[in-house]
PDB file of N, CA and C in Angstrom:
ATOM      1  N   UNK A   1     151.733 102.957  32.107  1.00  0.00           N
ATOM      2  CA  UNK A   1     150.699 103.553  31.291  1.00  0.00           C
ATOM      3  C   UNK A   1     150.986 105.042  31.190  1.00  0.00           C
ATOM      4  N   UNK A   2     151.495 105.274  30.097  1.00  0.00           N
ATOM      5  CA  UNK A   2     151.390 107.100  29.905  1.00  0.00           C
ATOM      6  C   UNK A   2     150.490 107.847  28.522  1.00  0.00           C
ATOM      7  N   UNK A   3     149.888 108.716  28.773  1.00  0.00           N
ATOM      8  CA  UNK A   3     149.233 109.153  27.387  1.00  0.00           C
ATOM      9  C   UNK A   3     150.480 109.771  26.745  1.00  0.00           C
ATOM     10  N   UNK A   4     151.408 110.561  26.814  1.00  0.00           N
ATOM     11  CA  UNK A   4     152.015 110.913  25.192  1.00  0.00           C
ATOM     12  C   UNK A   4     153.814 109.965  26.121  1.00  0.00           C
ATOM     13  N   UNK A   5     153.897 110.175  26.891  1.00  0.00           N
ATOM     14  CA  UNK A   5     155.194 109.711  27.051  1.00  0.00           C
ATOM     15  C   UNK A   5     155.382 108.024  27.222  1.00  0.00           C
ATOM     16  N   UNK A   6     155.990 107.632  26.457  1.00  0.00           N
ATOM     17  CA  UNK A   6     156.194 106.064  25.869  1.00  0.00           C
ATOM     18  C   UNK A   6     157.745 106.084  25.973  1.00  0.00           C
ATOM     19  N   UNK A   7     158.210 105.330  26.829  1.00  0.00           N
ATOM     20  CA  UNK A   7     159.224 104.907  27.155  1.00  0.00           C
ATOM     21  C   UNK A   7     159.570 103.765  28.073  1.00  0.00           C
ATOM     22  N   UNK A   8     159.976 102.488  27.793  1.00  0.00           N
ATOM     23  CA  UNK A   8     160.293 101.496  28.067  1.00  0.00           C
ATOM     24  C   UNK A   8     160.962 101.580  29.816  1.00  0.00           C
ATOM     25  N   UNK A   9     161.636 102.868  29.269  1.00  0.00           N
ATOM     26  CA  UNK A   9     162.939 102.923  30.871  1.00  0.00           C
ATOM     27  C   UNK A   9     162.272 103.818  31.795  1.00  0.00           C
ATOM     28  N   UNK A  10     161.059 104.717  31.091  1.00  0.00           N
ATOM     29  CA  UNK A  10     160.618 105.454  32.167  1.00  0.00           C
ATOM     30  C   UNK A  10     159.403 104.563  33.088  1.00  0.00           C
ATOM     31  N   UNK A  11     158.923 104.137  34.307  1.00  0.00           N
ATOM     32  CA  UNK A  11     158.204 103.787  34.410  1.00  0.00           C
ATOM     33  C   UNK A  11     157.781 104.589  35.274  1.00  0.00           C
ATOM     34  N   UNK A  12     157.555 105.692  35.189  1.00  0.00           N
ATOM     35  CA  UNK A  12     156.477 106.765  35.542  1.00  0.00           C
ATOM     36  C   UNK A  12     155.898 107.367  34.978  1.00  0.00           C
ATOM     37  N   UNK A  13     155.921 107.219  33.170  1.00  0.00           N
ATOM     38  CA  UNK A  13     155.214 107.788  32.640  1.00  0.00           C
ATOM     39  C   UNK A  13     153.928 108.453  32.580  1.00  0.00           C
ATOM     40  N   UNK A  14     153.016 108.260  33.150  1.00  0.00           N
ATOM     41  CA  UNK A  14     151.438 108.772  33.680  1.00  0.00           C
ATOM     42  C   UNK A  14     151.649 109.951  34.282  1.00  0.00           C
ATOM     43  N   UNK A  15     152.522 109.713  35.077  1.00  0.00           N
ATOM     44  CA  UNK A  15     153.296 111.140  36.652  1.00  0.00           C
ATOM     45  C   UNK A  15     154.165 111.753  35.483  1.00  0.00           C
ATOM     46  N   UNK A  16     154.274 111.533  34.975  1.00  0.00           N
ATOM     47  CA  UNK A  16     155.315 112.766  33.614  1.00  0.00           C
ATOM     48  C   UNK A  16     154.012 113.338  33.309  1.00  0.00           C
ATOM     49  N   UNK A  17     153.277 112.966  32.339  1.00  0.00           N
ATOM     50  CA  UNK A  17     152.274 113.473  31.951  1.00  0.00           C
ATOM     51  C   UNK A  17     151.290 114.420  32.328  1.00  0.00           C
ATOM     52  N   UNK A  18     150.934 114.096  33.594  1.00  0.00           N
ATOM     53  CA  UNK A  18     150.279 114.760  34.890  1.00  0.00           C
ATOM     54  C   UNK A  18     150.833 115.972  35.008  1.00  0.00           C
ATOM     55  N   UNK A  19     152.369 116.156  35.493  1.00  0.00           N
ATOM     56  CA  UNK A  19     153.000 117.136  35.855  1.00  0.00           C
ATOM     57  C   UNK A  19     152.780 118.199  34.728  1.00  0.00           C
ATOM     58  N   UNK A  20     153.031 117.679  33.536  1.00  0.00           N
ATOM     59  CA  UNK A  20     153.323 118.836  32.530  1.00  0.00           C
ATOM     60  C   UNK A  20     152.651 120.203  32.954  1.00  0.00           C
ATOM     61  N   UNK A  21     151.408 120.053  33.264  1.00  0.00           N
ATOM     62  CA  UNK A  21     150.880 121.236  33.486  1.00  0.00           C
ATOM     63  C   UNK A  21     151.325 122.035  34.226  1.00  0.00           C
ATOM     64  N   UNK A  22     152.273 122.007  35.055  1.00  0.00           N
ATOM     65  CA  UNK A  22     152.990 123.224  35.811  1.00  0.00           C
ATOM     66  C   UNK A  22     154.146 123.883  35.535  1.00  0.00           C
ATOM     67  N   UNK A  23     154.840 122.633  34.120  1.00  0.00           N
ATOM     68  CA  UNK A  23     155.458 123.360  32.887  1.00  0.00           C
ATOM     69  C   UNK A  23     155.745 124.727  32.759  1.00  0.00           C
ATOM     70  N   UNK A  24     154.579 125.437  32.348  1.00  0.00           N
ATOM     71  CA  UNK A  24     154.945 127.113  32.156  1.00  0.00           C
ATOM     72  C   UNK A  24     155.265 127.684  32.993  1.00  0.00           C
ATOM     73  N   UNK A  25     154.585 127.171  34.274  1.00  0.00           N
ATOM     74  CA  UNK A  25     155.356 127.912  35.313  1.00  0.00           C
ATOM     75  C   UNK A  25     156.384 128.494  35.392  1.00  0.00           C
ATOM     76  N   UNK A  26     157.072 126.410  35.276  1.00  0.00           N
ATOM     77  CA  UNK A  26     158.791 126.557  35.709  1.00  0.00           C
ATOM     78  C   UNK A  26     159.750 127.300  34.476  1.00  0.00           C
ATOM     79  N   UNK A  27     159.055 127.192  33.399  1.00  0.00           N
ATOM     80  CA  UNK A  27     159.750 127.566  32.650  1.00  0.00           C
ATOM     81  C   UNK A  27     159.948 128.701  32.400  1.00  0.00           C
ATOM     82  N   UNK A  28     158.694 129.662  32.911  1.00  0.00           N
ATOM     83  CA  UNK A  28     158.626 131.225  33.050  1.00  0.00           C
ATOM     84  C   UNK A  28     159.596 131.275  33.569  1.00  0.00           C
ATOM     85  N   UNK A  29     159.880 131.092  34.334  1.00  0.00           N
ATOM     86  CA  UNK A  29     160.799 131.625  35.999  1.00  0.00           C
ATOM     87  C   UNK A  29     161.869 131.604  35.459  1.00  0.00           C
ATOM     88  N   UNK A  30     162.221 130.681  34.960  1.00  0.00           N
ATOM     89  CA  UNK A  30     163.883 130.020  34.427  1.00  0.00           C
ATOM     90  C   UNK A  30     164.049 131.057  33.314  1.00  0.00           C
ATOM     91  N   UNK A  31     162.819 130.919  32.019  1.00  0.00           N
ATOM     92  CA  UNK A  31     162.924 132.553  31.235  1.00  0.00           C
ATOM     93  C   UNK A  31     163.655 133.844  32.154  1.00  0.00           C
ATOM     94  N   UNK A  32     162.750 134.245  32.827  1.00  0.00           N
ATOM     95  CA  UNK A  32     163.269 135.611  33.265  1.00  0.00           C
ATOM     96  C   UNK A  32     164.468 135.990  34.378  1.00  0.00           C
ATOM     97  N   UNK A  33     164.903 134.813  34.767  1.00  0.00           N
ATOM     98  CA  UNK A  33     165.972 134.801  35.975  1.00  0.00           C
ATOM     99  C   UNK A  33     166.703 134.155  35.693  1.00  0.00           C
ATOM    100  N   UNK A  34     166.916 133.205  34.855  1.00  0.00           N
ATOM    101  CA  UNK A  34     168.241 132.385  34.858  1.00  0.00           C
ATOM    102  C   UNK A  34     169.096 132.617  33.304  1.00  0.00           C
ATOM    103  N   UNK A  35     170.070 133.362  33.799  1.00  0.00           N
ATOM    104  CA  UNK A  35     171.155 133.505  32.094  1.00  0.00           C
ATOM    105  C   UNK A  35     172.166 132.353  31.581  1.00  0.00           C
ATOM    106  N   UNK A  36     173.390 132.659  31.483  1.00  0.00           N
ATOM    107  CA  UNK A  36     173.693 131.600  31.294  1.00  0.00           C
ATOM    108  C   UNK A  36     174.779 130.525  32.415  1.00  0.00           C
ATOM    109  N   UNK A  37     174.987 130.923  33.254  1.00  0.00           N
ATOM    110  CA  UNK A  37     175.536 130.471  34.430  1.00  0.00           C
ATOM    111  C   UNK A  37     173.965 130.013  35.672  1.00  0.00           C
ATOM    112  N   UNK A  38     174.205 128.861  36.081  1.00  0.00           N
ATOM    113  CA  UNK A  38     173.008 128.444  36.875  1.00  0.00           C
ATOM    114  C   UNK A  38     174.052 128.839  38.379  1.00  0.00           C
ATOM    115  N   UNK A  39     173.649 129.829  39.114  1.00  0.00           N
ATOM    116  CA  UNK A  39     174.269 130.207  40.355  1.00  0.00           C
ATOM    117  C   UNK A  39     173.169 129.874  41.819  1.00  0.00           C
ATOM    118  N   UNK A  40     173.519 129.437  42.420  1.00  0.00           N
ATOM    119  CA  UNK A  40     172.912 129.763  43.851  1.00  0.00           C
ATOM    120  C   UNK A  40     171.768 130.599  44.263  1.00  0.00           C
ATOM    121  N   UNK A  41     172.172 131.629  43.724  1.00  0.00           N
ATOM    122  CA  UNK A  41     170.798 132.751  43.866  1.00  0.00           C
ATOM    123  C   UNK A  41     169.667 132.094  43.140  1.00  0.00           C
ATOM    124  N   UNK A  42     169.863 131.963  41.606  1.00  0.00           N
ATOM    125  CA  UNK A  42     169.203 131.047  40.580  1.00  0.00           C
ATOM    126  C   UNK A  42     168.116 129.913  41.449  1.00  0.00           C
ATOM    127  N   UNK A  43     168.974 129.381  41.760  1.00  0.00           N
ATOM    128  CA  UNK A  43     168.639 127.776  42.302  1.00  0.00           C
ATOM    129  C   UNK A  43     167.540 128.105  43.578  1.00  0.00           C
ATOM    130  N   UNK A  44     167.776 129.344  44.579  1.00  0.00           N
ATOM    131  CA  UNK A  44     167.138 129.903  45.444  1.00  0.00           C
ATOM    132  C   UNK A  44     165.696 130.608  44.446  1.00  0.00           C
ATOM    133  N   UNK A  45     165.636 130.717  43.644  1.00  0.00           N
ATOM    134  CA  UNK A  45     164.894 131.441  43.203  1.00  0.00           C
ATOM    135  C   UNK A  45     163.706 130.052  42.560  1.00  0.00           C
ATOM    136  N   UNK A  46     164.151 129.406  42.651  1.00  0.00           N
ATOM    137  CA  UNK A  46     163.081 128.003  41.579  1.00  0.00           C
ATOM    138  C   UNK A  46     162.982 127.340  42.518  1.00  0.00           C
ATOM    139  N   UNK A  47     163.674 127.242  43.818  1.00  0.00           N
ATOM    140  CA  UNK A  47     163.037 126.734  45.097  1.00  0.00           C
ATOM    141  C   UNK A  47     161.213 127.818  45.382  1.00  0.00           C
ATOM    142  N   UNK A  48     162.056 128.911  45.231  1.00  0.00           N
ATOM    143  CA  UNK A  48     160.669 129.655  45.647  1.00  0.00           C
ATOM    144  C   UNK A  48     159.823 129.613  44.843  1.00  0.00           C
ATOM    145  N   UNK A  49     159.690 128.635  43.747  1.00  0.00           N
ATOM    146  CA  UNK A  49     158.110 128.762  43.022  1.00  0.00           C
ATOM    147  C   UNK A  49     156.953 127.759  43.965  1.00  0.00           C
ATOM    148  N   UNK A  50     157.498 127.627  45.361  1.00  0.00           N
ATOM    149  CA  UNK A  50     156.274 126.966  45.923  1.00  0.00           C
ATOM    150  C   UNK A  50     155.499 128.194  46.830  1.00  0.00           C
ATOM    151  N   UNK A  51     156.210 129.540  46.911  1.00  0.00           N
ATOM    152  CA  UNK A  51     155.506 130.167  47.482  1.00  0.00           C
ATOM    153  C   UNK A  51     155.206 131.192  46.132  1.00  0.00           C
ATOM    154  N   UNK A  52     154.775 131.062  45.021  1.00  0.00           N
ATOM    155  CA  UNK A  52     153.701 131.224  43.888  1.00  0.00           C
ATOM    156  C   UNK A  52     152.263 131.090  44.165  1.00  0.00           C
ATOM    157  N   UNK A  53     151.832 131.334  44.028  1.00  0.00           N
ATOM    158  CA  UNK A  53     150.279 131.272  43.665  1.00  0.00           C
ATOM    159  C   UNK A  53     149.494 130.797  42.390  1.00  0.00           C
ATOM    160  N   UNK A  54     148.471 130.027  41.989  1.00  0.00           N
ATOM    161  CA  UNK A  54     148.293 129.861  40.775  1.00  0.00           C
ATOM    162  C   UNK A  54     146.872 129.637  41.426  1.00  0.00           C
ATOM    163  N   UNK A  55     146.024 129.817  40.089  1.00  0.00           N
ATOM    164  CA  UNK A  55     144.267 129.412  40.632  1.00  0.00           C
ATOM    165  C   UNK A  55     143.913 128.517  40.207  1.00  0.00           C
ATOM    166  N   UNK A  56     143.360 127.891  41.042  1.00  0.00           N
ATOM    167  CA  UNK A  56     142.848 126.199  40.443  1.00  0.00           C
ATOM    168  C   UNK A  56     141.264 126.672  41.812  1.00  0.00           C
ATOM    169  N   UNK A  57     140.389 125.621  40.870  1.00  0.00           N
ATOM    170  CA  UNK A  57     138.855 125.389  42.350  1.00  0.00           C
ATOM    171  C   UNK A  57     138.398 127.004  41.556  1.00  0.00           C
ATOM    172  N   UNK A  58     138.476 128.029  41.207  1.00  0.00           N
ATOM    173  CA  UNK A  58     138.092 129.579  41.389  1.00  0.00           C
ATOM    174  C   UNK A  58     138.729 130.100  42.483  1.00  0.00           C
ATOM    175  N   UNK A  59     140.036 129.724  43.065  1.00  0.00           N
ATOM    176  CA  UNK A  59     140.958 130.161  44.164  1.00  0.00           C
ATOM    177  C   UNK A  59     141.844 130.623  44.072  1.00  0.00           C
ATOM    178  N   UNK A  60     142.810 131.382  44.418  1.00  0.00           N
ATOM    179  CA  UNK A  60     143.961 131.231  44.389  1.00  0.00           C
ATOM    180  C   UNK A  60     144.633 130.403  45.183  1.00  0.00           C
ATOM    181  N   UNK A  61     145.583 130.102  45.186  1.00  0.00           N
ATOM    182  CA  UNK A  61     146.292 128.732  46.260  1.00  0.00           C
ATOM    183  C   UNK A  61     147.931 128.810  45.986  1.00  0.00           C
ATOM    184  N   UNK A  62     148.151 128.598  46.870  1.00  0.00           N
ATOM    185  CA  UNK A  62     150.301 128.534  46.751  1.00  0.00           C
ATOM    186  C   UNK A  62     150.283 127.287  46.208  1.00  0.00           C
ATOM    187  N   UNK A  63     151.048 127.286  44.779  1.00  0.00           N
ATOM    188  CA  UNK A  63     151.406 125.833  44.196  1.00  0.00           C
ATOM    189  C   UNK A  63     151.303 124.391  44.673  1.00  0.00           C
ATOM    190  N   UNK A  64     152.066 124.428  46.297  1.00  0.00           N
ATOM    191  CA  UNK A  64     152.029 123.211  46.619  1.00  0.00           C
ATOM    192  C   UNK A  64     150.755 122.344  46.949  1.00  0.00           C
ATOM    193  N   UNK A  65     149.958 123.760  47.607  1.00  0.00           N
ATOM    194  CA  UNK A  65     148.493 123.387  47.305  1.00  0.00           C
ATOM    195  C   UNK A  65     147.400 122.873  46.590  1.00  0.00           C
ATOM    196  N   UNK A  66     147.762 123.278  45.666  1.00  0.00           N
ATOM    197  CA  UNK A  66     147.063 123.543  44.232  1.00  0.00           C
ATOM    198  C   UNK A  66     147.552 122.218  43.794  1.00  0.00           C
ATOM    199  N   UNK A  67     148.484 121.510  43.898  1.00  0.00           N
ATOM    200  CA  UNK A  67     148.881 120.404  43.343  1.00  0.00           C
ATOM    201  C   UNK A  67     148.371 119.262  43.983  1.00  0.00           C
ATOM    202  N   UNK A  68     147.957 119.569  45.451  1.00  0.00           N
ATOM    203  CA  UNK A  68     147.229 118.042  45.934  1.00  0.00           C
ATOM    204  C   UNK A  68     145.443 117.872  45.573  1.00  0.00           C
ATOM    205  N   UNK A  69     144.999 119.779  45.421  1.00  0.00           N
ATOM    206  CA  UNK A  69     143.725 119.975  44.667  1.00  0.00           C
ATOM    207  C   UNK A  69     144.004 118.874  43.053  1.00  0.00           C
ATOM    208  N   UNK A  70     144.874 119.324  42.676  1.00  0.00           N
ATOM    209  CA  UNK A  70     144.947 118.732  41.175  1.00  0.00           C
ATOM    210  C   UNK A  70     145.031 117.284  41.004  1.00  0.00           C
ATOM    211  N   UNK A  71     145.524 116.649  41.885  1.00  0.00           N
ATOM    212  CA  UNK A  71     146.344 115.034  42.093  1.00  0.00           C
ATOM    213  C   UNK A  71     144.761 114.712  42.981  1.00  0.00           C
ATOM    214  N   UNK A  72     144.490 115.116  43.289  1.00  0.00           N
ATOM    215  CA  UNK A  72     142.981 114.686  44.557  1.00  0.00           C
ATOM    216  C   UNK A  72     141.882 114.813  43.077  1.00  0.00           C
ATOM    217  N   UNK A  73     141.974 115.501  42.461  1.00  0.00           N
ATOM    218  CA  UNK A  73     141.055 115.062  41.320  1.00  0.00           C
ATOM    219  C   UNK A  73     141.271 115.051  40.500  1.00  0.00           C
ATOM    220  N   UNK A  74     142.108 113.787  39.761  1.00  0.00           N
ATOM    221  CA  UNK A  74     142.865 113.190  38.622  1.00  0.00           C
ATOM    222  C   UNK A  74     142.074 112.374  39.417  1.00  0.00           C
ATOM    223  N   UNK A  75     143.032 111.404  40.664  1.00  0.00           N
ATOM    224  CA  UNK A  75     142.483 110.242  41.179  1.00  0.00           C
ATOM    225  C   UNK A  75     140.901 110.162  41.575  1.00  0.00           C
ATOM    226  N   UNK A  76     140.302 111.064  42.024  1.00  0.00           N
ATOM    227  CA  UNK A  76     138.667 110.812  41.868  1.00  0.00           C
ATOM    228  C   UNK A  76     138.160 110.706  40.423  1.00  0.00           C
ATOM    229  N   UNK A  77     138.540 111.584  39.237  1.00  0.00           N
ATOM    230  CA  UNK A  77     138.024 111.460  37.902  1.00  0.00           C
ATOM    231  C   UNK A  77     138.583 109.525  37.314  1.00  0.00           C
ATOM    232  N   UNK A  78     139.834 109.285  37.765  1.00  0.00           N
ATOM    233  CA  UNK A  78     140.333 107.829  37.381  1.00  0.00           C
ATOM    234  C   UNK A  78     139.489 106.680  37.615  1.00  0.00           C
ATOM    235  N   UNK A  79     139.243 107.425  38.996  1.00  0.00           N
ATOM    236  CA  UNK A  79     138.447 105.889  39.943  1.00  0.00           C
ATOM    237  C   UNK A  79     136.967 106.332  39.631  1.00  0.00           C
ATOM    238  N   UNK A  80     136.495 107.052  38.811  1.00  0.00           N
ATOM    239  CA  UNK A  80     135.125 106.868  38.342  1.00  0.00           C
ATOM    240  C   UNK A  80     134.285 107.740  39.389  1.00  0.00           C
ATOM    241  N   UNK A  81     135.125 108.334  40.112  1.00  0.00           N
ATOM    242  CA  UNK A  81     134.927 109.262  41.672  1.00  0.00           C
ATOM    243  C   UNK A  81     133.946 110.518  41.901  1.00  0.00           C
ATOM    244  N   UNK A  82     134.577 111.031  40.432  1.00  0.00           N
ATOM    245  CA  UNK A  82     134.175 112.500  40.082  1.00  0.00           C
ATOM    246  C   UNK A  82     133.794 113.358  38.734  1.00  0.00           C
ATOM    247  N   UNK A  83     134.139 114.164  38.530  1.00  0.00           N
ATOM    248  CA  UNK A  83     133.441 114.483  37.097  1.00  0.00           C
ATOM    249  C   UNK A  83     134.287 115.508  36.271  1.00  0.00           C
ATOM    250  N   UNK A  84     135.090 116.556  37.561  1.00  0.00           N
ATOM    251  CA  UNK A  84     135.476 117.407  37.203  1.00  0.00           C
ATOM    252  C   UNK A  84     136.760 117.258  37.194  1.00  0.00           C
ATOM    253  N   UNK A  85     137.889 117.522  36.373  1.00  0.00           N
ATOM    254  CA  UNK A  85     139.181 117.797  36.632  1.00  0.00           C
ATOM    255  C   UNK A  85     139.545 119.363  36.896  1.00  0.00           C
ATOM    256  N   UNK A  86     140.435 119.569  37.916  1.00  0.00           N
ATOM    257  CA  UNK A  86     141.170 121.071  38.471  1.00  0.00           C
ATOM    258  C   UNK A  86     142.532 121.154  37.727  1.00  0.00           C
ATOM    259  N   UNK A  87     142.351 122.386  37.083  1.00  0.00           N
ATOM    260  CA  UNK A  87     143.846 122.386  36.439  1.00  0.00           C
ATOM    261  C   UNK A  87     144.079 123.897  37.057  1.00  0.00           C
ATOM    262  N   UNK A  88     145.376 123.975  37.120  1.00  0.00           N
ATOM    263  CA  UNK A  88     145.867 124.885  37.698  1.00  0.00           C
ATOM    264  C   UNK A  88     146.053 125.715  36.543  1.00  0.00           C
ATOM    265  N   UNK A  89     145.758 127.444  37.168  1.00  0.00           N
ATOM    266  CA  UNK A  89     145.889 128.751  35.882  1.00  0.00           C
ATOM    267  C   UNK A  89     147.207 129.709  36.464  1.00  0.00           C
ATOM    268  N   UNK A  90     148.138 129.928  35.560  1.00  0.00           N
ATOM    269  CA  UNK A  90     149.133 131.027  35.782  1.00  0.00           C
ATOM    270  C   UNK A  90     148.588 131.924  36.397  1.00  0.00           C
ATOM    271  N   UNK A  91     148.925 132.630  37.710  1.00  0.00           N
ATOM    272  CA  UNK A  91     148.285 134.095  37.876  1.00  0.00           C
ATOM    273  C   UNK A  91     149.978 134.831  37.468  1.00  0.00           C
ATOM    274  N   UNK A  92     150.095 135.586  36.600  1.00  0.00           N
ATOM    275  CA  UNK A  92     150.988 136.281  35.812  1.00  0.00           C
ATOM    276  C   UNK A  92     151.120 138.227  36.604  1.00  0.00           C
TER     277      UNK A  92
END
Protein backbone atom coordinates (compact mmCIF):
# COMPACT_ATOMS: atom_id res chain seq x y z
CA UNK A 1 0.00 0.00 0.00
CA UNK A 2 1.65 3.37 -0.94
CA UNK A 3 -0.08 6.82 -1.47
CA UNK A 4 1.98 8.29 -4.52
CA UNK A 5 4.62 5.50 -4.95
CA UNK A 6 3.13 2.49 -7.06
CA UNK A 7 5.44 0.01 -7.87
CA UNK A 8 5.00 -3.64 -8.27
CA UNK A 9 8.91 -4.36 -7.21
CA UNK A 10 8.90 -1.93 -4.46
CA UNK A 11 7.19 -3.46 -1.56
CA UNK A 12 7.78 -0.77 0.80
CA UNK A 13 6.08 1.65 -0.71
CA UNK A 14 4.09 3.32 2.39
CA UNK A 15 7.92 3.59 4.18
CA UNK A 16 8.96 5.52 0.84
CA UNK A 17 6.27 7.77 1.27
CA UNK A 18 6.60 8.38 4.99
CA UNK A 19 10.24 9.17 4.66
CA UNK A 20 9.90 11.82 2.04
CA UNK A 21 9.59 14.31 4.56
CA UNK A 22 13.15 14.43 5.61
CA UNK A 23 13.87 14.88 1.88
CA UNK A 24 14.98 18.57 2.17
CA UNK A 25 17.02 17.89 4.66
CA UNK A 26 19.16 15.45 2.86
CA UNK A 27 19.09 17.20 -0.01
CA UNK A 28 20.16 20.56 1.53
CA UNK A 29 23.27 19.05 2.81
CA UNK A 30 24.20 17.27 -0.44
CA UNK A 31 23.33 21.01 -2.11
CA UNK A 32 25.93 22.74 -0.15
CA UNK A 33 28.76 20.11 0.44
CA UNK A 34 28.86 17.72 -2.11
CA UNK A 35 30.47 18.82 -5.80
CA UNK A 36 31.16 16.66 -8.17
CA UNK A 37 33.36 13.87 -6.81
CA UNK A 38 31.48 11.99 -3.74
CA UNK A 39 34.77 11.74 -1.30
CA UNK A 40 34.99 10.43 2.23
CA UNK A 41 34.81 13.69 3.90
CA UNK A 42 31.38 14.02 1.82
CA UNK A 43 30.10 10.72 3.01
CA UNK A 44 31.30 11.81 6.75
CA UNK A 45 29.37 14.74 6.41
CA UNK A 46 25.64 13.01 5.52
CA UNK A 47 26.48 10.55 8.22
CA UNK A 48 26.31 13.62 10.45
CA UNK A 49 22.80 14.71 9.57
CA UNK A 50 21.75 12.63 12.67
CA UNK A 51 23.37 15.03 14.89
CA UNK A 52 20.97 17.93 13.12
CA UNK A 53 18.27 19.17 14.83
CA UNK A 54 14.85 19.73 13.34
CA UNK A 55 11.48 20.71 15.38
CA UNK A 56 8.76 18.48 15.49
CA UNK A 57 6.12 18.34 19.12
CA UNK A 58 7.15 22.57 19.43
CA UNK A 59 10.80 21.06 20.21
CA UNK A 60 13.71 20.91 18.91
CA UNK A 61 15.09 17.27 18.75
CA UNK A 62 18.28 15.60 16.90
CA UNK A 63 16.74 13.92 13.76
CA UNK A 64 16.98 10.51 14.98
CA UNK A 65 14.64 11.54 17.52
CA UNK A 66 12.32 13.34 15.82
CA UNK A 67 11.83 10.40 13.58
CA UNK A 68 10.52 7.89 16.23
CA UNK A 69 8.23 11.19 17.45
CA UNK A 70 7.09 11.08 13.72
CA UNK A 71 6.76 7.09 13.10
CA UNK A 72 5.06 6.92 16.91
CA UNK A 73 2.39 9.13 15.39
CA UNK A 74 1.74 7.99 11.88
CA UNK A 75 1.11 4.57 13.71
CA UNK A 76 -1.26 6.04 16.47
CA UNK A 77 -3.12 8.35 13.69
CA UNK A 78 -3.31 4.68 11.40
CA UNK A 79 -4.61 2.62 14.22
CA UNK A 80 -7.37 5.17 14.91
CA UNK A 81 -4.95 6.00 18.13
CA UNK A 82 -4.64 9.65 17.77
CA UNK A 83 -5.51 12.76 16.05
CA UNK A 84 -2.50 14.58 15.49
CA UNK A 85 0.29 13.93 13.04
CA UNK A 86 4.17 15.38 13.97
CA UNK A 87 6.00 16.44 11.04
CA UNK A 88 9.29 17.44 11.36
CA UNK A 89 10.40 21.47 10.49
CA UNK A 90 13.94 22.41 8.98
CA UNK A 91 15.66 24.51 11.66
CA UNK A 92 17.91 26.32 8.83
Amino acid sequence: MGIHHRSQFNHYNLASDFMEVYRPLIDLIVKQNISTEFTRDDKRKLINVFNKKVRIRNRNQYLGNSVEIYVDSLIKYLNGEGRDLYFPELLL
